[in-house]
Protein backbone atom coordinates (compact mmCIF):
# COMPACT_ATOMS: atom_id res chain seq x y z
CA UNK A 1 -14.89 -8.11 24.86
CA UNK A 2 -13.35 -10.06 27.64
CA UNK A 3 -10.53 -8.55 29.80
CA UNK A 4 -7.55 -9.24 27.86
CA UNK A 5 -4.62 -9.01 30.38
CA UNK A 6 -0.93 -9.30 29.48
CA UNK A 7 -0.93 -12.93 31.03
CA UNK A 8 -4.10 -13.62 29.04
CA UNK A 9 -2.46 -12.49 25.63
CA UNK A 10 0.77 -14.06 26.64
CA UNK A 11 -1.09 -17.49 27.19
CA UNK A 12 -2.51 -16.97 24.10
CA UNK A 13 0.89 -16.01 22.33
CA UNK A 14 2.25 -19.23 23.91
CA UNK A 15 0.13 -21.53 21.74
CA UNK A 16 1.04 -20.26 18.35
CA UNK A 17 3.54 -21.23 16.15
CA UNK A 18 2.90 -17.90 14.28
CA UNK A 19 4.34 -14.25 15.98
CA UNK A 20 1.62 -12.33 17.68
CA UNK A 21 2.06 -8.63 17.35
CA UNK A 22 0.60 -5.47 19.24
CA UNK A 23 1.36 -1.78 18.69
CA UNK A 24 4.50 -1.61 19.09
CA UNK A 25 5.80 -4.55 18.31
CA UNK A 26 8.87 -4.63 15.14
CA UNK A 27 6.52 -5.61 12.15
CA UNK A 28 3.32 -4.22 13.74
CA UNK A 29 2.67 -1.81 11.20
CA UNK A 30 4.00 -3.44 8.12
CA UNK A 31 1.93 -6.72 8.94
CA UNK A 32 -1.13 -4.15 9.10
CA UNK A 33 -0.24 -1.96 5.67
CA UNK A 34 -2.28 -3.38 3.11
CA UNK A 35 -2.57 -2.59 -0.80
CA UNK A 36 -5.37 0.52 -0.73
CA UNK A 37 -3.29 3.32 1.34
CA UNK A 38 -7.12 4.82 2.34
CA UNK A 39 -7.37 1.81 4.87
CA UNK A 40 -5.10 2.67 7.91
CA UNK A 41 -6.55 0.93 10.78
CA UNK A 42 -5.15 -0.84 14.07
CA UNK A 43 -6.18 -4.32 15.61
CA UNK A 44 -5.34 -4.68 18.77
CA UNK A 45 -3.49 -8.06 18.28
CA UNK A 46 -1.81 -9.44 14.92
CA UNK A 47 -1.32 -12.85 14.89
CA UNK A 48 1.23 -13.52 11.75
CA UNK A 49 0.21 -17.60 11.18
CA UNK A 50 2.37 -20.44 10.54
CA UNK A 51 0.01 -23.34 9.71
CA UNK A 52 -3.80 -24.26 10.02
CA UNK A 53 -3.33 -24.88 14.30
CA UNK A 54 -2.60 -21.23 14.22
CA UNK A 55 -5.65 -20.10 12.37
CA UNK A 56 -7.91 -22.74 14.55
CA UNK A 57 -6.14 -20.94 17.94
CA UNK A 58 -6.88 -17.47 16.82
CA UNK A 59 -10.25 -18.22 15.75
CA UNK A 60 -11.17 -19.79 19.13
CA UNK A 61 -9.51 -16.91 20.79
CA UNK A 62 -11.47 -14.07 18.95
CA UNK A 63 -14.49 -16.06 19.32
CA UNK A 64 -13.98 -16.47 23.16
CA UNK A 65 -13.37 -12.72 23.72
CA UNK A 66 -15.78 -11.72 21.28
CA UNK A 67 -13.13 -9.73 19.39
CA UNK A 68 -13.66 -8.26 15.77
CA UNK A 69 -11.94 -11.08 13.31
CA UNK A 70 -10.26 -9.88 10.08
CA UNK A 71 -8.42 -11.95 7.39
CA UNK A 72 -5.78 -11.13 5.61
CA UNK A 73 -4.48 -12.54 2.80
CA UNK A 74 -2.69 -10.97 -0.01
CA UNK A 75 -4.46 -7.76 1.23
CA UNK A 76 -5.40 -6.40 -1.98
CA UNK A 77 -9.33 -6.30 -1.07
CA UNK A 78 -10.31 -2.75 -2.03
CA UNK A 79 -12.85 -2.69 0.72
CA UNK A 80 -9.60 -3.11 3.06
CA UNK A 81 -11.33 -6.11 4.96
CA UNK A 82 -8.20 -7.75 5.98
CA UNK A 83 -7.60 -5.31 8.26
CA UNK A 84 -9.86 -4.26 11.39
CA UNK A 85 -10.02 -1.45 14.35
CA UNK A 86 -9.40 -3.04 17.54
CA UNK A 87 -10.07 -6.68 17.14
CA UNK A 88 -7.86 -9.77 15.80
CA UNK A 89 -6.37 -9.87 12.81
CA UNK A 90 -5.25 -13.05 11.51
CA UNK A 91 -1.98 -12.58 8.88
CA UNK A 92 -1.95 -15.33 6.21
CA UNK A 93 0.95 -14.34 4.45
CA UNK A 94 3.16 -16.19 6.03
CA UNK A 95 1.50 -19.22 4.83
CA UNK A 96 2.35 -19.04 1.11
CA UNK A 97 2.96 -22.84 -0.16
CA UNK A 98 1.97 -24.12 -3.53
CA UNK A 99 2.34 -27.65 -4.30
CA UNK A 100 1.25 -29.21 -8.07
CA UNK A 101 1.14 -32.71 -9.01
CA UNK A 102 1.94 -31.91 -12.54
CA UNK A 103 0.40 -35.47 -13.45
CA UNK A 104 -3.09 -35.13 -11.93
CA UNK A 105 -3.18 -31.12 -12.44
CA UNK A 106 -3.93 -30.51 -9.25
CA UNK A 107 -2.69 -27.52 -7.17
CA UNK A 108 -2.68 -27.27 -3.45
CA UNK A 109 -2.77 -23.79 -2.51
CA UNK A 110 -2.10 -22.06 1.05
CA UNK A 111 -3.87 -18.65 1.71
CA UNK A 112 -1.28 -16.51 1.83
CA UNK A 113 -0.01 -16.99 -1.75
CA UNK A 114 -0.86 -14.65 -4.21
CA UNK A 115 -0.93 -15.12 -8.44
CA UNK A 116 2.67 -14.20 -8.62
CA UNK A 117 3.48 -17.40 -5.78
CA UNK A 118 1.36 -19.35 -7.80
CA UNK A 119 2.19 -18.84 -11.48
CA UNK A 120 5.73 -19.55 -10.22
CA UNK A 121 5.29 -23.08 -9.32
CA UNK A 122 2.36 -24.20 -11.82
CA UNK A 123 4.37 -22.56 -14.86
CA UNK A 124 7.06 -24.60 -14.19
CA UNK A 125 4.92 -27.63 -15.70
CA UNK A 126 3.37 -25.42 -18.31
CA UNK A 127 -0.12 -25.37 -16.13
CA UNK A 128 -2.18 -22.57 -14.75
CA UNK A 129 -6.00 -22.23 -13.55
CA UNK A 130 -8.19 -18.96 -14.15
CA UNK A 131 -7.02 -15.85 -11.96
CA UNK A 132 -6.74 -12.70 -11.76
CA UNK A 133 -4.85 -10.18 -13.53
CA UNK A 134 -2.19 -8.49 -11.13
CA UNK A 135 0.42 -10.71 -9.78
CA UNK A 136 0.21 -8.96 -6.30
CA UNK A 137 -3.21 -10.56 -5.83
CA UNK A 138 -3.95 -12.83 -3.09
CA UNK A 139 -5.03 -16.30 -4.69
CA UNK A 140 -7.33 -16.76 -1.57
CA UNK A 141 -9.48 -13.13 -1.68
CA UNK A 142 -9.88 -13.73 -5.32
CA UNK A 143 -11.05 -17.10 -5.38
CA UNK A 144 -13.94 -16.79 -2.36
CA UNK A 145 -15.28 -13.38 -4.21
CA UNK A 146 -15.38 -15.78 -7.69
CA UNK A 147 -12.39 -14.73 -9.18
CA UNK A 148 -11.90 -14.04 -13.36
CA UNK A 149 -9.24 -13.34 -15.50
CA UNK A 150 -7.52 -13.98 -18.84
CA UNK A 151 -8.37 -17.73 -18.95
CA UNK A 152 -11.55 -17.69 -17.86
CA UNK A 153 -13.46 -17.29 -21.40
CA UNK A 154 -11.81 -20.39 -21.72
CA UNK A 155 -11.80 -22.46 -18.51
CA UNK A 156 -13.97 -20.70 -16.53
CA UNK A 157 -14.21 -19.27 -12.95
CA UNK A 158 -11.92 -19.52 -10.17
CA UNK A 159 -14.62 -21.31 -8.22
CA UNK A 160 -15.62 -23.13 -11.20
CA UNK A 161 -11.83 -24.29 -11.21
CA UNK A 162 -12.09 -25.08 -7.37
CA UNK A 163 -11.85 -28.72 -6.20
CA UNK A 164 -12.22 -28.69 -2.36
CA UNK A 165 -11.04 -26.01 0.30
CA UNK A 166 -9.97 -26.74 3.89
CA UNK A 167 -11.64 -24.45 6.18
CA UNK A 168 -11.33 -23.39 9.77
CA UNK A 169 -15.21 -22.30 10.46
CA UNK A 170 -16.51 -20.27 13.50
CA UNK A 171 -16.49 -23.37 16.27
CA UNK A 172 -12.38 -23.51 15.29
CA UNK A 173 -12.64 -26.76 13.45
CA UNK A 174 -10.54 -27.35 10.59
CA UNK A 175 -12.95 -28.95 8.18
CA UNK A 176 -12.40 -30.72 4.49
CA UNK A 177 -15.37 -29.02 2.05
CA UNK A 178 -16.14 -30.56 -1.74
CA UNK A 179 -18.51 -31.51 -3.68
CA UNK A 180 -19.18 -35.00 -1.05
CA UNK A 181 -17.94 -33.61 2.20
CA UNK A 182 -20.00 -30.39 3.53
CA UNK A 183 -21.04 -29.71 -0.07
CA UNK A 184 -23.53 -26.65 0.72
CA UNK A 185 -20.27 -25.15 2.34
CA UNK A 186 -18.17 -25.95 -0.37
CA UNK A 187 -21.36 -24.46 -2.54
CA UNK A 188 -21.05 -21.20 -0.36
CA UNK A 189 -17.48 -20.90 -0.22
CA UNK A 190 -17.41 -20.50 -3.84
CA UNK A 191 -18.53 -17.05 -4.35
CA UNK A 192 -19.66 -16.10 -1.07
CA UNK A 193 -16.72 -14.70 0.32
CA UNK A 194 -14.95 -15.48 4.33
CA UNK A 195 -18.35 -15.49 5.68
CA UNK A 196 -18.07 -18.86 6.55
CA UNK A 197 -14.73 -19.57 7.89
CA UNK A 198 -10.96 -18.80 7.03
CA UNK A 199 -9.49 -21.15 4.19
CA UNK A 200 -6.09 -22.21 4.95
CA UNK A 201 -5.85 -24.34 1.86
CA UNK A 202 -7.37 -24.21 -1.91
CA UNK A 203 -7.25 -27.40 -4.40
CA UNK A 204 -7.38 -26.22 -7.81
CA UNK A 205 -7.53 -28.26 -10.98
CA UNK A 206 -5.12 -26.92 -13.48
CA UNK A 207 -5.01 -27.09 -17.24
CA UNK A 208 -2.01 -26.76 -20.12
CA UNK A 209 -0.96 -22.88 -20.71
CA UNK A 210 2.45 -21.67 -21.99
CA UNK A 211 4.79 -21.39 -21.16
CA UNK A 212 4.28 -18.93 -23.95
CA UNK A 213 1.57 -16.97 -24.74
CA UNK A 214 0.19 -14.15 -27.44
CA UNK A 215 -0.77 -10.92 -25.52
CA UNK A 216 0.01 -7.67 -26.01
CA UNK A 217 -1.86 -4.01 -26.07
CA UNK A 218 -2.84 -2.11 -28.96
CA UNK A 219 -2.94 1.98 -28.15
CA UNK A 220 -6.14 4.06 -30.01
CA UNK A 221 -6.33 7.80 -29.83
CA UNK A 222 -9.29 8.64 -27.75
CA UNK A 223 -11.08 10.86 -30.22
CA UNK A 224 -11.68 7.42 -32.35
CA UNK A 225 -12.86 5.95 -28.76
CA UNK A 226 -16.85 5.53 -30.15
CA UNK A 227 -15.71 4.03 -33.21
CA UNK A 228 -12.88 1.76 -30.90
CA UNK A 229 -15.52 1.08 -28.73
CA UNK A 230 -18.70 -0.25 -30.68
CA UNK A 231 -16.66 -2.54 -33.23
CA UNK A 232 -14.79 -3.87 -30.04
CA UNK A 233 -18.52 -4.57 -28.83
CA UNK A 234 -19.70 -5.88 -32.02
CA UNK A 235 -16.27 -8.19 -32.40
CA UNK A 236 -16.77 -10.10 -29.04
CA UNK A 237 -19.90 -11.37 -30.58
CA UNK A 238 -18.04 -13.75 -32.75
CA UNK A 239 -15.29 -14.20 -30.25
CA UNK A 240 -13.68 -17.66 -29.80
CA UNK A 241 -13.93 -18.90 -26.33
CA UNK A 242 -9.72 -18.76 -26.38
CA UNK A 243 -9.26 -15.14 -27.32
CA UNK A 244 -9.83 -12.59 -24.29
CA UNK A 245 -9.88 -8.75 -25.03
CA UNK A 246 -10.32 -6.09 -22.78
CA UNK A 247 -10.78 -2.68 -23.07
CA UNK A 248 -8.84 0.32 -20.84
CA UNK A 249 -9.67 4.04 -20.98
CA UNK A 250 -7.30 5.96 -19.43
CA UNK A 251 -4.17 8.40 -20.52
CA UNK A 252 -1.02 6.80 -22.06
CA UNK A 253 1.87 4.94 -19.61
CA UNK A 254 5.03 6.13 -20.35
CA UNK A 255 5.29 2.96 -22.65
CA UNK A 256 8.06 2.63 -24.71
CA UNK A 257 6.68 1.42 -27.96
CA UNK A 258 4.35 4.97 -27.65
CA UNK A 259 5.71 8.11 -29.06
CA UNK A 260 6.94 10.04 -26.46
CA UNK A 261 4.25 13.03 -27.02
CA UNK A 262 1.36 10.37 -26.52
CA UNK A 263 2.20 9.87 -22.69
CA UNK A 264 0.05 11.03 -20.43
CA UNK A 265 -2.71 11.53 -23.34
CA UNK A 266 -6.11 10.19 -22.88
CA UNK A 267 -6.19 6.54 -24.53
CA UNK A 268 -8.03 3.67 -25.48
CA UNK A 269 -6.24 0.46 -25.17
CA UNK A 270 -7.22 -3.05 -25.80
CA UNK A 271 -5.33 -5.45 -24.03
CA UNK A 272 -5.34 -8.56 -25.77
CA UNK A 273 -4.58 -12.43 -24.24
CA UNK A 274 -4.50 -15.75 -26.80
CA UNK A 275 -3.37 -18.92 -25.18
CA UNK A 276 -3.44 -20.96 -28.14
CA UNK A 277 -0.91 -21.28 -31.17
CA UNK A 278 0.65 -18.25 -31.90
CA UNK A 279 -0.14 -17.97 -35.67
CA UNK A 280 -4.16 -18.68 -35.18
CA UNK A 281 -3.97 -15.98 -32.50
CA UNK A 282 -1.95 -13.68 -35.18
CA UNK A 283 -4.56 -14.04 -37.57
CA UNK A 284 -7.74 -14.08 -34.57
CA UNK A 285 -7.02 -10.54 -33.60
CA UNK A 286 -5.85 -8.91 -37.08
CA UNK A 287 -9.19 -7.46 -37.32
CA UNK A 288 -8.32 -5.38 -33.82
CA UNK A 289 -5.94 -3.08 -35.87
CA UNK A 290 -8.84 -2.03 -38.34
CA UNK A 291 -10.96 -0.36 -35.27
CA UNK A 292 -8.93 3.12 -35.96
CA UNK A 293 -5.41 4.17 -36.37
CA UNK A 294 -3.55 2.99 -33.98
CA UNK A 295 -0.76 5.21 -32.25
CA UNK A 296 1.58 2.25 -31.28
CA UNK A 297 1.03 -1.91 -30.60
CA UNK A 298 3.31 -4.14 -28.75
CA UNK A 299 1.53 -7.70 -29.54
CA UNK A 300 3.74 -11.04 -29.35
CA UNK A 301 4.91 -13.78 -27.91
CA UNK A 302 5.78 -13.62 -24.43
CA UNK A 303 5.62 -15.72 -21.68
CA UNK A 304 2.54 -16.42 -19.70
CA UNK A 305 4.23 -15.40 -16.23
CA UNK A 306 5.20 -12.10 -17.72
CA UNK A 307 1.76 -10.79 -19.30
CA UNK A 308 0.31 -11.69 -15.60
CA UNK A 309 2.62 -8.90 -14.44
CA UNK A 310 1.99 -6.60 -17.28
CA UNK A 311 -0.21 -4.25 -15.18
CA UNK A 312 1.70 -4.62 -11.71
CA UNK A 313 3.50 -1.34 -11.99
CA UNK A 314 0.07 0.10 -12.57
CA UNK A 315 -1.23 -1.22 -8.99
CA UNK A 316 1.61 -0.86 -6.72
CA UNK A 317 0.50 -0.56 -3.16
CA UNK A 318 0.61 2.67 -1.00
CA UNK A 319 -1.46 4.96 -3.59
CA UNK A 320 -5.19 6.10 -2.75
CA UNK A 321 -7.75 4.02 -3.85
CA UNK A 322 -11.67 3.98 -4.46
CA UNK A 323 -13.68 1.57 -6.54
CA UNK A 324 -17.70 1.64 -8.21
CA UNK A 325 -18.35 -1.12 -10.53
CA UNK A 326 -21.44 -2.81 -12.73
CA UNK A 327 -22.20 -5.51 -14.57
CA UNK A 328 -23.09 -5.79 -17.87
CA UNK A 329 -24.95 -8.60 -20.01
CA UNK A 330 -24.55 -5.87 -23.32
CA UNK A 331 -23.30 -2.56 -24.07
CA UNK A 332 -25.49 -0.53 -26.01
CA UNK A 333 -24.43 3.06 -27.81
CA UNK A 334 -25.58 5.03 -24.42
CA UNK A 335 -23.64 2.80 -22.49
CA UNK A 336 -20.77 3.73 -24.49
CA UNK A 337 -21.40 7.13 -24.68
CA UNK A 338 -21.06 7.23 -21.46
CA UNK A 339 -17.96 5.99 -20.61
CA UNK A 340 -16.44 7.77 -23.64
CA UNK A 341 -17.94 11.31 -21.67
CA UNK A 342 -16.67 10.13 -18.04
CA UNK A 343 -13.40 8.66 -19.17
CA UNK A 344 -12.48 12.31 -20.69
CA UNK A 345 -12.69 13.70 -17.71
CA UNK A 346 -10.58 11.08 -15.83
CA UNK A 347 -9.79 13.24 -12.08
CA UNK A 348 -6.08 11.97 -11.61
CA UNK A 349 -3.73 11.04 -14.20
CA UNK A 350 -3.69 6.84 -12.40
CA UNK A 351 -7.65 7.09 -12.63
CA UNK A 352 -9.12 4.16 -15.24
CA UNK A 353 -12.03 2.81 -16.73
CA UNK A 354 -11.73 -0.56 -17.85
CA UNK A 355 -14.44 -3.52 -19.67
CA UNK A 356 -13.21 -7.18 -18.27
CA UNK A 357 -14.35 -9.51 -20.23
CA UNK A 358 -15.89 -12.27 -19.46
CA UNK A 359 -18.67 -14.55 -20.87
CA UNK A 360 -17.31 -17.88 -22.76
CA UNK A 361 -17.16 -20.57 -20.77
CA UNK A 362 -17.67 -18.59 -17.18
CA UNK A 363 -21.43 -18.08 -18.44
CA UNK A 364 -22.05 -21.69 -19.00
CA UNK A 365 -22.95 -22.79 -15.49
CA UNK A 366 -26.33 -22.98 -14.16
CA UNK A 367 -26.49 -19.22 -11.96
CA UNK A 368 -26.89 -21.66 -8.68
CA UNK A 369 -24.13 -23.88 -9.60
CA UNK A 370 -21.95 -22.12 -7.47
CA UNK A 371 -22.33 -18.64 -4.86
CA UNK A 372 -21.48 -16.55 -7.17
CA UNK A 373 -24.53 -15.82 -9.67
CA UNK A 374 -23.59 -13.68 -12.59
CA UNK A 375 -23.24 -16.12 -15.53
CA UNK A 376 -24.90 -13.33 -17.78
CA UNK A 377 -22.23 -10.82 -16.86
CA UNK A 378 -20.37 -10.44 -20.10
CA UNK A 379 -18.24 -7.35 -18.83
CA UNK A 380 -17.29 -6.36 -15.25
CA UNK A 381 -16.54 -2.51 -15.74
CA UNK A 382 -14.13 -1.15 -12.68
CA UNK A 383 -14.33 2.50 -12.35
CA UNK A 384 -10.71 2.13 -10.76
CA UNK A 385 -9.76 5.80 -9.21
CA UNK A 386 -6.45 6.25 -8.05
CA UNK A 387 -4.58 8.66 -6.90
CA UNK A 388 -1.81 10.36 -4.30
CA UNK A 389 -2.96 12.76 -2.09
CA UNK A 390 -5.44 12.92 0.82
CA UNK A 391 -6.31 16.07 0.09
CA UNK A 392 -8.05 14.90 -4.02
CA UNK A 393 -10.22 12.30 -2.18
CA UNK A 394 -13.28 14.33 -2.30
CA UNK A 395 -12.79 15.19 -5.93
CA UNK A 396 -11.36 11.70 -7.20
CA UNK A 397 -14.54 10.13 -4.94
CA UNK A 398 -17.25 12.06 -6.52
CA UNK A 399 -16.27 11.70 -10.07
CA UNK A 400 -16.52 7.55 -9.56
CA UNK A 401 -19.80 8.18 -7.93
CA UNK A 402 -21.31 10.05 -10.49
CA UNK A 403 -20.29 8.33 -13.63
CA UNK A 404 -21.41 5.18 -11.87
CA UNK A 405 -24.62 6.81 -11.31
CA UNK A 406 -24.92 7.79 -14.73
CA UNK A 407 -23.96 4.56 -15.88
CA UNK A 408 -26.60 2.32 -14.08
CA UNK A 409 -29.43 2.81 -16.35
CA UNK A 410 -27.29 0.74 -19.13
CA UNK A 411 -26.17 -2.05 -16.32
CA UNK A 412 -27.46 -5.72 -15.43
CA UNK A 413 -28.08 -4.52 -11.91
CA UNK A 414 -25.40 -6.90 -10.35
CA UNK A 415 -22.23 -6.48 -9.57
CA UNK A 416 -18.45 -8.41 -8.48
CA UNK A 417 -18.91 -8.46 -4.65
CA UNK A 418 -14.89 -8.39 -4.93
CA UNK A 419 -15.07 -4.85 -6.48
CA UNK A 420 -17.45 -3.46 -3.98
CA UNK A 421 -15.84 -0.76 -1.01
CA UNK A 422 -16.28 -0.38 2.22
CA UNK A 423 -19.37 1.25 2.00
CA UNK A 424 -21.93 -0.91 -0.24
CA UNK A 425 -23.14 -2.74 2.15
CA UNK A 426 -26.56 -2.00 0.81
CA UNK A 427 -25.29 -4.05 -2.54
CA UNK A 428 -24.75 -7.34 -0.69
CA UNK A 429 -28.12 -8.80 -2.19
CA UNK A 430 -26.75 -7.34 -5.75
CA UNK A 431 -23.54 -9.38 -5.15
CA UNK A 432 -25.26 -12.46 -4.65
CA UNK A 433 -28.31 -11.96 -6.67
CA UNK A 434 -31.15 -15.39 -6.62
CA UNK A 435 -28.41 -17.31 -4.03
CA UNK A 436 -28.88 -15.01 -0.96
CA UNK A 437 -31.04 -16.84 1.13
CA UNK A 438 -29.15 -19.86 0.56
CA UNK A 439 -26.08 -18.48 1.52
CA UNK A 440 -28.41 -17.36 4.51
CA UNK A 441 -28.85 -20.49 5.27
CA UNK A 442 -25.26 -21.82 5.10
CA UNK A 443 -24.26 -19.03 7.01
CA UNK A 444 -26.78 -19.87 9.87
CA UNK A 445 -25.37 -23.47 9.86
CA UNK A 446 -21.71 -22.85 10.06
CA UNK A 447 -21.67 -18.91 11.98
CA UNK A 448 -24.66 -18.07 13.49
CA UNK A 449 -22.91 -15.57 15.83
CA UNK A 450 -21.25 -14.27 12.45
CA UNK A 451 -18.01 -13.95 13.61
CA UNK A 452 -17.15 -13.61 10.59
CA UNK A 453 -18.65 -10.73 9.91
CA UNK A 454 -15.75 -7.98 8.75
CA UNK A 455 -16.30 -9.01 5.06
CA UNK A 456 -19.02 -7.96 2.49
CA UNK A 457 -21.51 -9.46 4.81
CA UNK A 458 -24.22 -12.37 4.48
CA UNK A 459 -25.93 -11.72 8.06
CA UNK A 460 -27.51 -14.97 9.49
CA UNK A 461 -31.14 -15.01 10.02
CA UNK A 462 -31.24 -15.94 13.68
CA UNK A 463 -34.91 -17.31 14.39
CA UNK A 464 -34.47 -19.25 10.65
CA UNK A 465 -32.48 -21.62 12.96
CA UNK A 466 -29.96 -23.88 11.24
């Protein structure tokens, strides 16, 4: 690290548009809080950005000094990447604009906006791309790990939904990357996480949705999980690409349509998500209700906006949090057996396992089409432990690791690189699966020094050259 005087950081501070904050400083600590309250670190210098010169500044700075660069977003990453020890942190929240030319159903997209910024604007024109499932997500985190959510049987990825980024990259360039300009970066981009520069703006293409939707959650007493659980696995099979229904094992929200002696139970809930006409959705998910005797539903019309914040109050910042997650192409009987065992056992009362799925039309491009690889993945299962107090880690910790252990015999192998923590490094080539050394490649063309390297890391193969 070079010697970073006061009249070298105030230099520095002079070129930005964007505040620059140390310790200190009003805002320091609240501009380094993120979502997962285990992450507490301290960069030596924030810089809050205002625009894409800010981002090129910073990244020329770090790179001079040969500081640690971390990205923040919408801060949400469970590894707690945005956010480094002693090094640069550059803050994108500032940068939250979302433009949509309702006619070509396009969105421009800054970094710092998250689904909740971005639902605003494209609802407003009835339009919406595939996202996640929290409204307190970054759009930009999401998107470079692949990103899925309730529209994705039906349109997709993300990064399938991705039409060009613009992308500050290691030599502090702002560069335009899609499918004709820098293609194999727009290729890596698309999966592969900030390895390869710091997106200040995403163009999505955007598709009819709403503003009404059919969605809702349907509540199972957990002694009928098996039977829940295997005609729920045999039901996707026959699934329209428009219907999305995931499954949540965990105990009872103080939800009002639930008897009041059913909170805090252990549950299974499927969470249901129909874009289409409300009547064919009625009659698509009727069969649902048969699985076993329900203890309460809330299914209906609502608007689209308003099922993407369903599960917000469920993921509020400042709890403790620790992820371990697998893919899987099927779910056999031992598969389910095994969640059924691990979910009774759940260590904290905000602990949950939950079955995304996927599959549709997300499993219809080529595995090299774009970074990210897993078109067999039909569910993403988050082993999503949560909890209050410091002093539970070790206990809340170990219970993830082990069912995740005991859960890997029934998996695909690969895994979400956006659900992996802090320390998984050694699942990097799971992540990215048959499009690692291509991504190796990319990466030694754009960062060789791997500057940005405070990420779920693709190291560059120095003596591969570019």
């Amino acid at each position: 690290m070079a010697n970073l005087t006061r009249e070298v950081l105030d230099k520095f501070k002079s070129t930005l548009r964007g505040q620059m904050l140390q310790a200190g400083d009003d805002g320091y600590d609240a501009a380094r809080s993120i979502w997962n309250a285990m992450v507490d670190r301290h960069p030596l210098v924030i810089v809050r950005c205002a625009g894409a010169a800010d981002v090129m500044a910073a990244v020329d700075f770090a790179r001079q000094n040969a500081l640690l660069l971390a990205v923040r977003g919408g801060g949400h990453n469970i590894a707690g990447n945005a956010v480094c020890d002693g090094g640069l942190m550059l803050d994108m929240s500032l940068m939250k604009s979302v433009q949509i030319a309702p006619t070509a159903r396009r969105a421009y997209v800054e970094a710092g906006a998250t689904l909740r910024d971005f639902d605003h604007e494209a609802q407003a024109f009835g339009l919406a791309t595939p996202l996640g499932i929290n409204s307190t997500t970054g759009v930009a985190g999401l998107t470079l790990g692949g990103g899925f959510g309730w529209l994705s049987r039906l349109y997709g990825l993300s990064v399938d939904n991705l039409i060009a980024v613009e992308i500050v990259t290691a030599d502090g360039q702002l560069v335009r990357a899609n499918a004709l300009s820098h293609p194999d970066l727009f290729w890596a981009v698309r999966g592969g996480g900030g390895n390869f520069g710091v997106v200040t703006m995403f163009e999505f293409t955007l598709h009819p949705v709403g503003p009404q939707v059919l969605a809702g959650l349907i509540v199972f007493p957990y002694a009928q999980a098996k039977q829940v659980l295997t005609q729920y696995r045999d039901f996707v099979d026959s699934m329209p690409d428009q219907l999305s229904v995931w499954a949540v094992l965990r105990q009872a929200p103080p939800l009002p349509f639930l008897p009041p002696e059913v909170h805090g139970q252990n549950v299974v809930v499927l969470a249901l998500f129909y874009p289409g006409q409300i009547d064919d959705g009625m009659r698509l998910i009727a069969p649902l209700r048969s699985f076993g005797d329900a203890l309460g539903e809330h299914i209906g019309p609502m608007p689209y906006k308003a099922w993407q914040q369903a599960f917000d109050p469920l993921l509020t910042p400042g709890a403790r949090n620790y992820w371990k997650s697998h893919n899987f192409s099927k779910l056999n009987d031992a598969a389910i057996d095994t969640v059924i065992r691990y979910a009774g056992d759940l260590p904290s009362p905000q602990c949950e396992i939950f079955l995304g799925l996927i599959g549709g039309q997300a499993s219809r491009a080529a595995p090299d089409a774009t970074a990210y690889p897993h078109r067999d993945a039909l569910y993403a299962m988050n082993v999503h432990t949560r909890w209050s107090e410091p002093a539970e880690d070790d206990k809340c910790i170990d219970w993830a690791r082990k069912f995740f252990n005991a859960s890997a015999p029934f998996a695909s192998g690969s895994v979400y690189v956006n659900f992996l923590t802090q320390d998984e490094a050694g699942r990097i080539g799971a992540a990215y699966g048959p499009n690692y050394q291509r991504l190796v490649q990319v990466k030694n063309k754009y960062d060789p020094g791997n500057l940005f390297r405070h990420n779920q890391n693709i190291l560059p193969n120095l003596d591969a050259g570019a």
